[in-house]
Protein backbone atom coordinates (compact mmCIF):
# COMPACT_ATOMS: atom_id res chain seq x y z
CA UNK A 1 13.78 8.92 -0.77
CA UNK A 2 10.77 6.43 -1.08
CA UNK A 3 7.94 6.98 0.65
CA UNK A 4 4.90 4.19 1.56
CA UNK A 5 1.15 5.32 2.43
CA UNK A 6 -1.67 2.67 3.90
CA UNK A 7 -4.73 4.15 3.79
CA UNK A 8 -7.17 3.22 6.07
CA UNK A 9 -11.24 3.76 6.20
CA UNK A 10 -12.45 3.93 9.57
CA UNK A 11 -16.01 4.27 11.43
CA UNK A 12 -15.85 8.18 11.34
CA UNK A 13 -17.52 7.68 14.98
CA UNK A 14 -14.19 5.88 16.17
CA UNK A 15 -11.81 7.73 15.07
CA UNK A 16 -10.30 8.50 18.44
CA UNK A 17 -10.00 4.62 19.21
CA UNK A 18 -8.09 4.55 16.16
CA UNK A 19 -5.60 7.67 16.86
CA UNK A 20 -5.28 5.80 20.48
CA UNK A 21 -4.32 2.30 19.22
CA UNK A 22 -1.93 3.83 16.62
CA UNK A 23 -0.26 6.01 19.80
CA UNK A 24 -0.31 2.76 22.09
CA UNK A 25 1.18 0.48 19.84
CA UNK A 26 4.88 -0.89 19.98
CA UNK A 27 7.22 0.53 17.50
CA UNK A 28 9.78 -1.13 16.00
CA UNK A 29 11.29 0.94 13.39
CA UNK A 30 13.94 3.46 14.70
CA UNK A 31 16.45 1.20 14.78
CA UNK A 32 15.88 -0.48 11.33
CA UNK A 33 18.03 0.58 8.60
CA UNK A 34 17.22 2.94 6.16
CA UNK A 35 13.97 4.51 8.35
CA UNK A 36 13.61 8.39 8.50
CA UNK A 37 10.01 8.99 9.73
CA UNK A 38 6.82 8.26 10.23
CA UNK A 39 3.52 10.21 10.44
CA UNK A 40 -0.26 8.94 10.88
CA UNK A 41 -2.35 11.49 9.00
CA UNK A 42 -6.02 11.92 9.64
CA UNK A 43 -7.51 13.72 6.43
CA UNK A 44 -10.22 16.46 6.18
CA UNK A 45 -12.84 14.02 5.30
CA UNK A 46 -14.18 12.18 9.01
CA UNK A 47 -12.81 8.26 8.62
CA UNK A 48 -9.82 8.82 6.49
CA UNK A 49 -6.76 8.10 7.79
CA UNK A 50 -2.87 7.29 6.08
CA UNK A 51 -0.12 5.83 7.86
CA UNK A 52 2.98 7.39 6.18
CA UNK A 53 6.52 6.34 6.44
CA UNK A 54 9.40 7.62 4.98
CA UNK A 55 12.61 5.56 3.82
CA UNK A 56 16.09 6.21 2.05
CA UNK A 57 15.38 3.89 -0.34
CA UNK A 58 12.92 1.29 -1.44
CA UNK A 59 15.17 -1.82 -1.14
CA UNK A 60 15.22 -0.59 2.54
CA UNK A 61 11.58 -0.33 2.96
CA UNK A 62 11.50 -3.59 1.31
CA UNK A 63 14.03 -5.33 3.54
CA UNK A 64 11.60 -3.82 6.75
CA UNK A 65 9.06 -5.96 5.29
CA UNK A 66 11.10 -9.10 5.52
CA UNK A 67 12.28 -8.31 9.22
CA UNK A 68 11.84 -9.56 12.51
CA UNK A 69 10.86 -5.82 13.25
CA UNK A 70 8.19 -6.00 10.80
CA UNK A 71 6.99 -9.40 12.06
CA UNK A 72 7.32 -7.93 15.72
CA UNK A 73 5.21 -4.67 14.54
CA UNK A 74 2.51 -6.29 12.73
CA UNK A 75 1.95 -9.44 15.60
CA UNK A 76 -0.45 -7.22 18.00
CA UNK A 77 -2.08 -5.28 14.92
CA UNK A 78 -5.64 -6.63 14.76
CA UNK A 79 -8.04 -4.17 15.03
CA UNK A 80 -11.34 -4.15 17.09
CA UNK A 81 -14.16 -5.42 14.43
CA UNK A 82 -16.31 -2.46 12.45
CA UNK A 83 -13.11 0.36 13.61
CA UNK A 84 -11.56 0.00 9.67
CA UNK A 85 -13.64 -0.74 7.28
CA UNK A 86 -12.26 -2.81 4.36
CA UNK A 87 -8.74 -3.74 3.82
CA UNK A 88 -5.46 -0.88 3.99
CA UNK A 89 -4.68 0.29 0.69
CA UNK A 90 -0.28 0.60 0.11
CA UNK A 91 0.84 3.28 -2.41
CA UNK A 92 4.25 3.64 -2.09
CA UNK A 93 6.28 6.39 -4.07
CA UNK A 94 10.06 7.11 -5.00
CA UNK A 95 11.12 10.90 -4.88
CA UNK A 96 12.05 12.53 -8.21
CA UNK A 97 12.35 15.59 -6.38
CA UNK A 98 13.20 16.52 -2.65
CA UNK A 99 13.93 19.65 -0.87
């Protein structure tokens, strides 16, 4: 299992606007190989926000991010200006361990 994290900083104020774009957007990834799930999380401190996705593997996260999917997902994803402040931060992570 690999697992990849953006985390976002966003004007605590607009939060909602950001929860709302995220829900209205057009999603591309159930039928793209290797996807299991994804999750926006919204963490305990106001402004903090993670979009997490979860993948069999990395080369299939990887191969997303060469896709016409990804290119489709990522055409319509600017932002209004002062919602996110600085740029998305990517962790990603491979599973040593899963229940």
């Amino acid at each position: 299992m690999f697992i990849a994290m953006n985390h976002f900083d966003v004007d605590p104020a607009r939060g909602e606007e950001f929860e709302r774009i995220w829900r209205e957007r057009e999603r591309h990834l159930d039928a793209v190989p290797g996807f299991v799930r994804f999750a926006l999380l919204r963490g305990d401190e106001p402004g903090r926000y993670a979009s997490h996705s979860t993948w069999e593997s990395r080369a299939a996260f990887e191969a997303w991010t060469r896709s016409d999917a990804f290119r489709k997902a990522h055409a319509h994803a600017r932002t209004p200006a002062g919602l996110v402040t600085g740029h998305p931060r990517l962790e990603t992570w491979e599973a040593v361990l899963a229940e």
